[in-house]
Structure formats: structure tokens, C-alpha cells
C-alpha atoms as a PDB file:
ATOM      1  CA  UNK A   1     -11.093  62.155 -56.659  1.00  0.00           C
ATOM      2  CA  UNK A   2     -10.074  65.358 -55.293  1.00  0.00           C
ATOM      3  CA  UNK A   3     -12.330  68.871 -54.430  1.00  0.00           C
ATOM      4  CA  UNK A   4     -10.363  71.659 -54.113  1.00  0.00           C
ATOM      5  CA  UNK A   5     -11.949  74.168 -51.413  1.00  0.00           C
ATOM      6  CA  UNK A   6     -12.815  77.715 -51.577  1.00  0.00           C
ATOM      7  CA  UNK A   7      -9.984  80.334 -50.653  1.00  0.00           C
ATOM      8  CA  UNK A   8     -12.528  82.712 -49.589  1.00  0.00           C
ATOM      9  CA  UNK A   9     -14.211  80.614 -47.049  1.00  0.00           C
ATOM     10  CA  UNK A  10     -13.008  80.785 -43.459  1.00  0.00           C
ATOM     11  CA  UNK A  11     -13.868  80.609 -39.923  1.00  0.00           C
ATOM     12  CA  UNK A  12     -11.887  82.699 -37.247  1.00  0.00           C
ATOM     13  CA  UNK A  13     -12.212  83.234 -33.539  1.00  0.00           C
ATOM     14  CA  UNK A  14     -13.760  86.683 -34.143  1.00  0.00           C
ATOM     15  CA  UNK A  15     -16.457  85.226 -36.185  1.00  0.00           C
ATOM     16  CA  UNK A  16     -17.029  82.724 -33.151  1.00  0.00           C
ATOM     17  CA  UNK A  17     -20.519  82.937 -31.254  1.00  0.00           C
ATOM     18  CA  UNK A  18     -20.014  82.891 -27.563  1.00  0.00           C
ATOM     19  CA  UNK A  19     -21.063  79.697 -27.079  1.00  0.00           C
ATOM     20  CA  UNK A  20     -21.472  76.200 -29.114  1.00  0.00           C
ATOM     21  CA  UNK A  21     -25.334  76.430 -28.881  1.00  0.00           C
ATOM     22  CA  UNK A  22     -25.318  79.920 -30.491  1.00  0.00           C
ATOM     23  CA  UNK A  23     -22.999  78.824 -32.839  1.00  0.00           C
ATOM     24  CA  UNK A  24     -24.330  75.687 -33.777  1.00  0.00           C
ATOM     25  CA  UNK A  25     -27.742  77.418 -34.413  1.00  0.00           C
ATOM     26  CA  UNK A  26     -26.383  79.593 -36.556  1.00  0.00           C
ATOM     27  CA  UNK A  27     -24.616  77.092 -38.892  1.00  0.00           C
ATOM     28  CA  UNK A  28     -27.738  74.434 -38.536  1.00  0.00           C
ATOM     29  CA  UNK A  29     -29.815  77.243 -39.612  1.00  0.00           C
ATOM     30  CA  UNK A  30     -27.236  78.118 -42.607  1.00  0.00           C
ATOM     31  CA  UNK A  31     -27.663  74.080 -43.644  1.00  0.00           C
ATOM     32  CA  UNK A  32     -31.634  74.097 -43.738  1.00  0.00           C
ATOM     33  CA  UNK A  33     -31.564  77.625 -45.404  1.00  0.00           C
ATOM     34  CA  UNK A  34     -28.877  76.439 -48.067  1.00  0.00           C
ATOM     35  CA  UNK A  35     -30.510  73.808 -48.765  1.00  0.00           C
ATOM     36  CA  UNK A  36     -29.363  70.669 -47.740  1.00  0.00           C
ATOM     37  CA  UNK A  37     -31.267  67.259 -48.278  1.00  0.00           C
ATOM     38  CA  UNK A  38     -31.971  66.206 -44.930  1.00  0.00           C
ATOM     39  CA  UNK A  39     -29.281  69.081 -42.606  1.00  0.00           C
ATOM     40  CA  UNK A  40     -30.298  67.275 -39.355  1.00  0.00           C
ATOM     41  CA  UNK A  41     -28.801  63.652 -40.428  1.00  0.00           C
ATOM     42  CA  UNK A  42     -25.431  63.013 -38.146  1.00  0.00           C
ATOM     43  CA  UNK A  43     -23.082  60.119 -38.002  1.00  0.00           C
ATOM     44  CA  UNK A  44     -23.589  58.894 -34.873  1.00  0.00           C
ATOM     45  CA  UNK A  45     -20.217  56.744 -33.323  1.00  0.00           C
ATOM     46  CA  UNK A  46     -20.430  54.324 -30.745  1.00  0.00           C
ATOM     47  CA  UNK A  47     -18.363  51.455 -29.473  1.00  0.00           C
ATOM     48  CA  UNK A  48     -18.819  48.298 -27.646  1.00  0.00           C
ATOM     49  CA  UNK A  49     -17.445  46.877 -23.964  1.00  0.00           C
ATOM     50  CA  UNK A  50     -14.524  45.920 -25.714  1.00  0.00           C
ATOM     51  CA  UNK A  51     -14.292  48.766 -27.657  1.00  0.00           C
ATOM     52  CA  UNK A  52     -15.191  48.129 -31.183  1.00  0.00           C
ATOM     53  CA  UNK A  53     -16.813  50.711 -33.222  1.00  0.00           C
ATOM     54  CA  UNK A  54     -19.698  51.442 -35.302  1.00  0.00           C
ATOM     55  CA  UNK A  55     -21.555  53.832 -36.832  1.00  0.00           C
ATOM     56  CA  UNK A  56     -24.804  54.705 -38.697  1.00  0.00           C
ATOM     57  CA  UNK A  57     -26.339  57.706 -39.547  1.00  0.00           C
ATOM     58  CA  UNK A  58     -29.471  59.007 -37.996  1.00  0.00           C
ATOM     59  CA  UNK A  59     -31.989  62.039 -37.233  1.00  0.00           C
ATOM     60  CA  UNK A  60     -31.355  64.751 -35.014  1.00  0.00           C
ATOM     61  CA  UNK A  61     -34.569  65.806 -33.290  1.00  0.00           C
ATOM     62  CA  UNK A  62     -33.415  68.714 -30.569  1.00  0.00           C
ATOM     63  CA  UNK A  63     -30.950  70.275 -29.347  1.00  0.00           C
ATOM     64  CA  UNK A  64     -29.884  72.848 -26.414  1.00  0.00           C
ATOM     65  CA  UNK A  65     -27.095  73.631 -24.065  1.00  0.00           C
ATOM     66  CA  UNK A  66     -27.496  70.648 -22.613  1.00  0.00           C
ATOM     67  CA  UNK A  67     -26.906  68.225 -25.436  1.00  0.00           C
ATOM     68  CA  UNK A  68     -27.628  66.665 -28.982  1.00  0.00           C
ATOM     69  CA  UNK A  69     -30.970  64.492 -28.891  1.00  0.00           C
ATOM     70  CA  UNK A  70     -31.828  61.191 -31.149  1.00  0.00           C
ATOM     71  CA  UNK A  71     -34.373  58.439 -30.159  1.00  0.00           C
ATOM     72  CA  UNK A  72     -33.757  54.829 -31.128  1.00  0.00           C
ATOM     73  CA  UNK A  73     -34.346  50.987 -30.175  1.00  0.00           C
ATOM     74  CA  UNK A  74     -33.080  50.128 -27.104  1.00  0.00           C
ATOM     75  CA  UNK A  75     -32.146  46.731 -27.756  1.00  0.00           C
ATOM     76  CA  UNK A  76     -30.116  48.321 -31.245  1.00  0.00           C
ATOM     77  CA  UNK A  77     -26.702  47.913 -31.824  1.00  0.00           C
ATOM     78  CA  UNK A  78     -26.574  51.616 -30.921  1.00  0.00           C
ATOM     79  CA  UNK A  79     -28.639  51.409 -28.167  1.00  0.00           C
ATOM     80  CA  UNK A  80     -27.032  48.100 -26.656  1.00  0.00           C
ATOM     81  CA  UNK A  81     -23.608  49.753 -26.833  1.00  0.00           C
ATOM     82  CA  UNK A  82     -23.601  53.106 -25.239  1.00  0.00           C
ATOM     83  CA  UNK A  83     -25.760  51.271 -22.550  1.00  0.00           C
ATOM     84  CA  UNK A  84     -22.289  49.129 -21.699  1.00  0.00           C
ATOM     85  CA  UNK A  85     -20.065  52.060 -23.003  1.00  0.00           C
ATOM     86  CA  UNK A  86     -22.090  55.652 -22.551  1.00  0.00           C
ATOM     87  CA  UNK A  87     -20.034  57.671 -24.878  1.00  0.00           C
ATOM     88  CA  UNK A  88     -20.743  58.771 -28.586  1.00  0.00           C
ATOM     89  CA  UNK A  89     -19.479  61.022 -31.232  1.00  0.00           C
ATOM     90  CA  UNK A  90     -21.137  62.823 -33.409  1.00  0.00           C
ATOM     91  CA  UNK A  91     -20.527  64.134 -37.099  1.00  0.00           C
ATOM     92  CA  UNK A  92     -22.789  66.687 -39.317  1.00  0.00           C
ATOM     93  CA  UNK A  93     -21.474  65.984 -42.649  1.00  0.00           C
ATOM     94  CA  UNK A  94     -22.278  69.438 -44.288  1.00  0.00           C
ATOM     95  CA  UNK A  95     -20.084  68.643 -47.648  1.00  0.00           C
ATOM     96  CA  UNK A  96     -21.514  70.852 -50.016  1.00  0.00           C
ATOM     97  CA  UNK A  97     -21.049  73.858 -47.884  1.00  0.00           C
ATOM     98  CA  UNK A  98     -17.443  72.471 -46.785  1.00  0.00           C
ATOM     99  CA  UNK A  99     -18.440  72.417 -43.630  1.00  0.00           C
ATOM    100  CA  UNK A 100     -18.608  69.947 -40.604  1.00  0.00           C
ATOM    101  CA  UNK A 101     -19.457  69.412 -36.732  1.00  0.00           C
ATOM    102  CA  UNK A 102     -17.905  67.070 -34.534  1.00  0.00           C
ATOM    103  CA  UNK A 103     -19.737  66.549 -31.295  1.00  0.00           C
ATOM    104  CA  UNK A 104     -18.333  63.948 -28.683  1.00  0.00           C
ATOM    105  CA  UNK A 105     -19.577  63.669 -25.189  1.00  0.00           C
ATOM    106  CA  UNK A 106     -21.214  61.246 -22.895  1.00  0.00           C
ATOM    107  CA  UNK A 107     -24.791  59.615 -23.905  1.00  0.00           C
ATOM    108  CA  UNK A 108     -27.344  59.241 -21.074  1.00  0.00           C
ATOM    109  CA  UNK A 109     -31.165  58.334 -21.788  1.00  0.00           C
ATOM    110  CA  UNK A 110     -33.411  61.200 -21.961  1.00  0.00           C
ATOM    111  CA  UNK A 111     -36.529  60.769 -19.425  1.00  0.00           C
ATOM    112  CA  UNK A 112     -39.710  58.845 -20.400  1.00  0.00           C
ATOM    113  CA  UNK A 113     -41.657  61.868 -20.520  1.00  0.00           C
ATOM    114  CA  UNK A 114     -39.408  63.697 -23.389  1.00  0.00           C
ATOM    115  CA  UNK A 115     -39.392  60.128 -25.020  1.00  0.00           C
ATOM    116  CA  UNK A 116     -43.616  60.348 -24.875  1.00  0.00           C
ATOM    117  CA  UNK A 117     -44.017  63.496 -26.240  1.00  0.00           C
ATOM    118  CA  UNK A 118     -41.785  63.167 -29.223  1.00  0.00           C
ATOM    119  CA  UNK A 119     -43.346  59.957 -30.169  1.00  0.00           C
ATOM    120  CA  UNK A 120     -46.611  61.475 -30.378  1.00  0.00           C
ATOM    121  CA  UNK A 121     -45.546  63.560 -32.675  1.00  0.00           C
ATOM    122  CA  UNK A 122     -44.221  61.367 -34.895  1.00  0.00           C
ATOM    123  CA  UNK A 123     -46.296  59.869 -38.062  1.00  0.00           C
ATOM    124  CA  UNK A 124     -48.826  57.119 -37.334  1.00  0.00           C
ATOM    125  CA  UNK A 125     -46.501  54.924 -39.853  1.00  0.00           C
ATOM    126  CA  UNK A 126     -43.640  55.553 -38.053  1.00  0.00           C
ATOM    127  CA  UNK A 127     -45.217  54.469 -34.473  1.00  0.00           C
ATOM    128  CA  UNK A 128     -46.542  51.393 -35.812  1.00  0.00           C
ATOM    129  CA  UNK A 129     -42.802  50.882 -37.081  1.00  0.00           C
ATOM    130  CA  UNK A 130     -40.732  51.374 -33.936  1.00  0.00           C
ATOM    131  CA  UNK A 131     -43.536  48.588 -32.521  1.00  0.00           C
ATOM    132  CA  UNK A 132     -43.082  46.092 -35.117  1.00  0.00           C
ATOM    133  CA  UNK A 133     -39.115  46.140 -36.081  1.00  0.00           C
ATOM    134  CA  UNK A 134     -36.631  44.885 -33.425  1.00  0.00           C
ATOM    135  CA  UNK A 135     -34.141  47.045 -34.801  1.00  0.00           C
ATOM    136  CA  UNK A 136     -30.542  45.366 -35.537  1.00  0.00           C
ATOM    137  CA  UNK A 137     -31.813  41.543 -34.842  1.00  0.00           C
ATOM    138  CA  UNK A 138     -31.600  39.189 -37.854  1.00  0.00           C
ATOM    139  CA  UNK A 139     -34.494  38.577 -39.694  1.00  0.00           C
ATOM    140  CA  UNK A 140     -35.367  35.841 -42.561  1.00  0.00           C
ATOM    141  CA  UNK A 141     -36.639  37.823 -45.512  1.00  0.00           C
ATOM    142  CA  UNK A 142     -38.477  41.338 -46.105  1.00  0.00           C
ATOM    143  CA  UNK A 143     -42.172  39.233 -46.131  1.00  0.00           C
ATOM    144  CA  UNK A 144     -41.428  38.466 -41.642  1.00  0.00           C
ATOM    145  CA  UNK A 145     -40.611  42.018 -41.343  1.00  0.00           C
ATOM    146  CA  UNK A 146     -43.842  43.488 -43.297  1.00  0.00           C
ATOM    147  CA  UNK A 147     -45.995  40.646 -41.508  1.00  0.00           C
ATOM    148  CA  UNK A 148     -45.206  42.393 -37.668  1.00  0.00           C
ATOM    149  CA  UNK A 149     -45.749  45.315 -38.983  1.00  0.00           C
ATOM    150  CA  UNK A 150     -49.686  44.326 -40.249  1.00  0.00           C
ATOM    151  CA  UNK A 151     -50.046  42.810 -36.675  1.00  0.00           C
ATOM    152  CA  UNK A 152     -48.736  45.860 -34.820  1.00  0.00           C
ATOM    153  CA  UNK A 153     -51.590  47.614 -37.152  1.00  0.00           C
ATOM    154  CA  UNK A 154     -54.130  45.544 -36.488  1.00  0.00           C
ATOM    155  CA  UNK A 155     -53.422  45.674 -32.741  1.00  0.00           C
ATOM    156  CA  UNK A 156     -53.318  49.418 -32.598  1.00  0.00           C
ATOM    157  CA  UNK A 157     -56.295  49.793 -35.521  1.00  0.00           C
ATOM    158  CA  UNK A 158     -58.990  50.671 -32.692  1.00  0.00           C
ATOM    159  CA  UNK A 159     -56.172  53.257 -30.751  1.00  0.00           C
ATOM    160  CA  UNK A 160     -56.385  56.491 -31.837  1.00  0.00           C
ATOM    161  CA  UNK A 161     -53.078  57.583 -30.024  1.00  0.00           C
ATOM    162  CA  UNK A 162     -50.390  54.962 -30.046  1.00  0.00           C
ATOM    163  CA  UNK A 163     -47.979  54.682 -27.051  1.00  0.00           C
ATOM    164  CA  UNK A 164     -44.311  54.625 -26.949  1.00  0.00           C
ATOM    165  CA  UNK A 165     -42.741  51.032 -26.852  1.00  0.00           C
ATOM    166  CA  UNK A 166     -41.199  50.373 -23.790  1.00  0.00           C
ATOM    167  CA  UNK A 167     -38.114  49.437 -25.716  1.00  0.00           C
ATOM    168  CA  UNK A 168     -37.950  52.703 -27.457  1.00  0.00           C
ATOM    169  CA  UNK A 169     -36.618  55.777 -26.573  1.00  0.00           C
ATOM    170  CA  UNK A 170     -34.269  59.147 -26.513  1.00  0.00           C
ATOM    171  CA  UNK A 171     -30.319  59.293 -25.992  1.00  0.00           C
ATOM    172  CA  UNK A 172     -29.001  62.457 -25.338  1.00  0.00           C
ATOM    173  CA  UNK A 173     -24.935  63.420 -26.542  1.00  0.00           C
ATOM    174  CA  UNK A 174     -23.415  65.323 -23.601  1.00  0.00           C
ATOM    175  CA  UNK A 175     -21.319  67.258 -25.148  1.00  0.00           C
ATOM    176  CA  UNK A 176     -17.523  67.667 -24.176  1.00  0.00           C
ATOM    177  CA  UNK A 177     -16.021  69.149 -27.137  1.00  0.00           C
ATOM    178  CA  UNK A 178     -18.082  70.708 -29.953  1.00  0.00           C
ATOM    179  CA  UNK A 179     -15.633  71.414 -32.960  1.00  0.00           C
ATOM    180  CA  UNK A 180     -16.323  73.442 -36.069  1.00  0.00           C
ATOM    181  CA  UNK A 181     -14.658  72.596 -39.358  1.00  0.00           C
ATOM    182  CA  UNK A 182     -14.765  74.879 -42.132  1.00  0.00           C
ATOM    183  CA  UNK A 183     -13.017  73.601 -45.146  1.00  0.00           C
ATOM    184  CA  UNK A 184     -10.229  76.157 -46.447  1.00  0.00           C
ATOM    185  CA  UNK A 185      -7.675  75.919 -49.610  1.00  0.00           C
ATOM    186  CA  UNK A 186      -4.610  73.706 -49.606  1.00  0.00           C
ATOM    187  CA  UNK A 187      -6.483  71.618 -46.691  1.00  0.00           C
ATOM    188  CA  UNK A 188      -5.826  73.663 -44.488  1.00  0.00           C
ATOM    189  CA  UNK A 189      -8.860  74.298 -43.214  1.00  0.00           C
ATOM    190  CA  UNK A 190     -10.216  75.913 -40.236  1.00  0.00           C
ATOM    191  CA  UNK A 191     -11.302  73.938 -37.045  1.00  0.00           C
ATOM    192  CA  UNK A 192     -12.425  75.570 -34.000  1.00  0.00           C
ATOM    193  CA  UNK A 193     -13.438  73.646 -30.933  1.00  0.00           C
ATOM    194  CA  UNK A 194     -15.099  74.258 -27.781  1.00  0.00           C
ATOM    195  CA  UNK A 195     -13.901  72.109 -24.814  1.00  0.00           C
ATOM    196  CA  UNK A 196     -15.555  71.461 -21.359  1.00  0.00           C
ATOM    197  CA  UNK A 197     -12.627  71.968 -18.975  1.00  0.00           C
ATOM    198  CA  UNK A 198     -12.699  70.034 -15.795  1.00  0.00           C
ATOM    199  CA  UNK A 199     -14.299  72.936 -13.862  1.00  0.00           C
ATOM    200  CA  UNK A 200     -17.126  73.089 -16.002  1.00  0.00           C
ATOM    201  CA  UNK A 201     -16.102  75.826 -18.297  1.00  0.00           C
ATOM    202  CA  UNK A 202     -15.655  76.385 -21.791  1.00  0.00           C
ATOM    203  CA  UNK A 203     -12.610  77.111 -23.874  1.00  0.00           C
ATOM    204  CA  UNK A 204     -11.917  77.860 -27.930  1.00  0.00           C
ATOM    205  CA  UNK A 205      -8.659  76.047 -29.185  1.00  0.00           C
ATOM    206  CA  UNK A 206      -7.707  76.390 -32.690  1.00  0.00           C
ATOM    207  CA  UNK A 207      -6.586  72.817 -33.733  1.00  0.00           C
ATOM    208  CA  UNK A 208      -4.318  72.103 -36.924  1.00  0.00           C
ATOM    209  CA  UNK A 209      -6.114  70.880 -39.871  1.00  0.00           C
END
């Protein structure tokens, strides 16, 4: 199973916004407008004290120059490990437009206030779930998990605006490298990559495919 990429594709450093914001805004905008399915899902890495990985694909839900923004469980197997190791990668797997972003930085928790006003936003279905599922834990068969979600109904039936769980909440990816891949013939394929230097500035390298 093999896909040969286009020849006429490319990505050079005069093509390059600025900065990784700019440029990621211009190829996130490029996804929704292509279309893609759902161009905000990302791979989302993490590892544990002892360094063993995982990953699992979620939804973005903001970004800006200060970071990539997802909201979880706590007490997930996400959330548990970048609490005892704060560091994440990130991957936008834009395959039919042979392209790609890999984000990987340090996670921190965004404040509760951020956390609030997202969750009001979300769908009254959707609050009710991040009250009733204790993301990651075992549970004994798809009738325990649909059962706390009637109760969290019924205890939220008379509440017109639902709070956020305590146990719920934003991570936000500090980013120290931001690369973009564009997929070129031969696999050799362009990757450009913005890295934080020590001082706080940001350099383009070219890396090898």
C-alpha cells in the first residue's frame, strides 16, 4: 500500500509566513476550506512518569501564539499523565492534502475561567456527558455507563445552565517546535520547522525528510 505524492506540491522558506500562528492559520484554514471531515482532530502524545506513551486523538478548540488548546478529564489517561510528565506532542493528520503539523511543547492547565466559558458553549448533551463518564476508568458494560448519564440528567433537569465539573478542564500545548510537512515526490518531502531557541526566539530549519 503505497501513495505516490504530487511533484507539484511544495513548501519553501519563501512561501513561509513569519510566524507559526500565521502560518498555521493559513493551512488550518486551507483544511476546513478543502474540505476535510473533522480538520481540527490532532493526535495528541503523551507519556507517563516512567515514560511510556500513548496517544488518542481529540478536538482542537483554540489556538494563538501562545499555544494549542484541548479540554479533557482530569483524572484521564491523558490528563493523569502530563499532570506527572507536562509535555505533549501534537499531530494534524491532513492526508488527503499531503500535508501534516507536528506541534510539541510543554502542557500546562488553562485557567478555570477559559475552562467555564468553553463549557458553556458546548451542547447540553455533551455537559451532561463530561458529568457522568469518568473518562479512561473501567466500566462493566455499556447499560452502567448510560445509567450515570440518566442520573447526571435528572440531577441537572431543573438547571438551565450546567456548570463545569470540577474534574474537567483545558490543557494548553506550549509550543517549542511547530513543524510543517508537506508531502513531495520520491518522499522527499518538505518539512519546515519553527524552533523556540533558548532566548525566546524563533528560528526556520529545513529538516531532511
Amino acid at each position: 500500500m503505497r501513495n505516490e505524492y504530487a511533484a507539484d506540491l511544495g513548501l519553501s522558506e519563501s512561501d513561509l509566513a513569519a510566524d507559526w500562528p500565521t502560518q498555521f492559520a493559513r493551512w488550518f484554514a486551507d483544511a476546513v476550506a478543502y474540505p476535510l471531515p473533522e480538520p481540527n482532530a490532532m493526535v495528541v502524545g503523551t507519556a507517563d512518569a516512567d515514560g511510556r506513551p500513548s496517544g488518542r486523538t481529540v478536538l482542537l478548540k483554540g489556538y494563538d501564539p501562545e499555544g494549542f488548546v484541548f479540554y479533557t478529564n482530569y483524572g484521564s489517561r491523558k490528563g493523569v499523565e502530563v499532570t506527572a510528565n507536562p509535555w505533549a506532542s501534537l499531530v494534524f493528520p491532513w492526508f488527503p492534502m499531503q500535508r501534516q503539523v507536528v506541534v510539541a511543547g510543554r502542557v500546562e492547565r488553562v485557567d478555570r475561567a477559559e475552562t467555564e466559558a468553553y463549557f458553556t458553549s458546548r451542547p447540553r448533551g455533551s455537559q451532561l456527558g463530561a458529568w457522568a463518564s469518568a473518562q479512561s476508568t473501567v466500566v462493566p458494560d455499556r447499560a452502567a455507563l448510560d445509567a450515570t448519564y440518566r442520573a447526571a440528567a435528572e440531577r441537572f433537569a431543573r438547571v438551565d445552565e450546567i456548570p463545569a465539573p470540577p474534574h474537567w478542564g483545558g490543557f494548553r500545548v506550549r509550543p517549542e517546535t511547530v513543524e510543517f510537512w508537506q508531502g513531495r515526490a520520491s518522499r522527499l518531502h518538505d518539512r519546515l520547522r519553527f524552533r523556540r531557541t533558548d532566548e525566546g526566539a524563533w528560528v526556520v530549519e529545513r529538516l531532511a525528510p
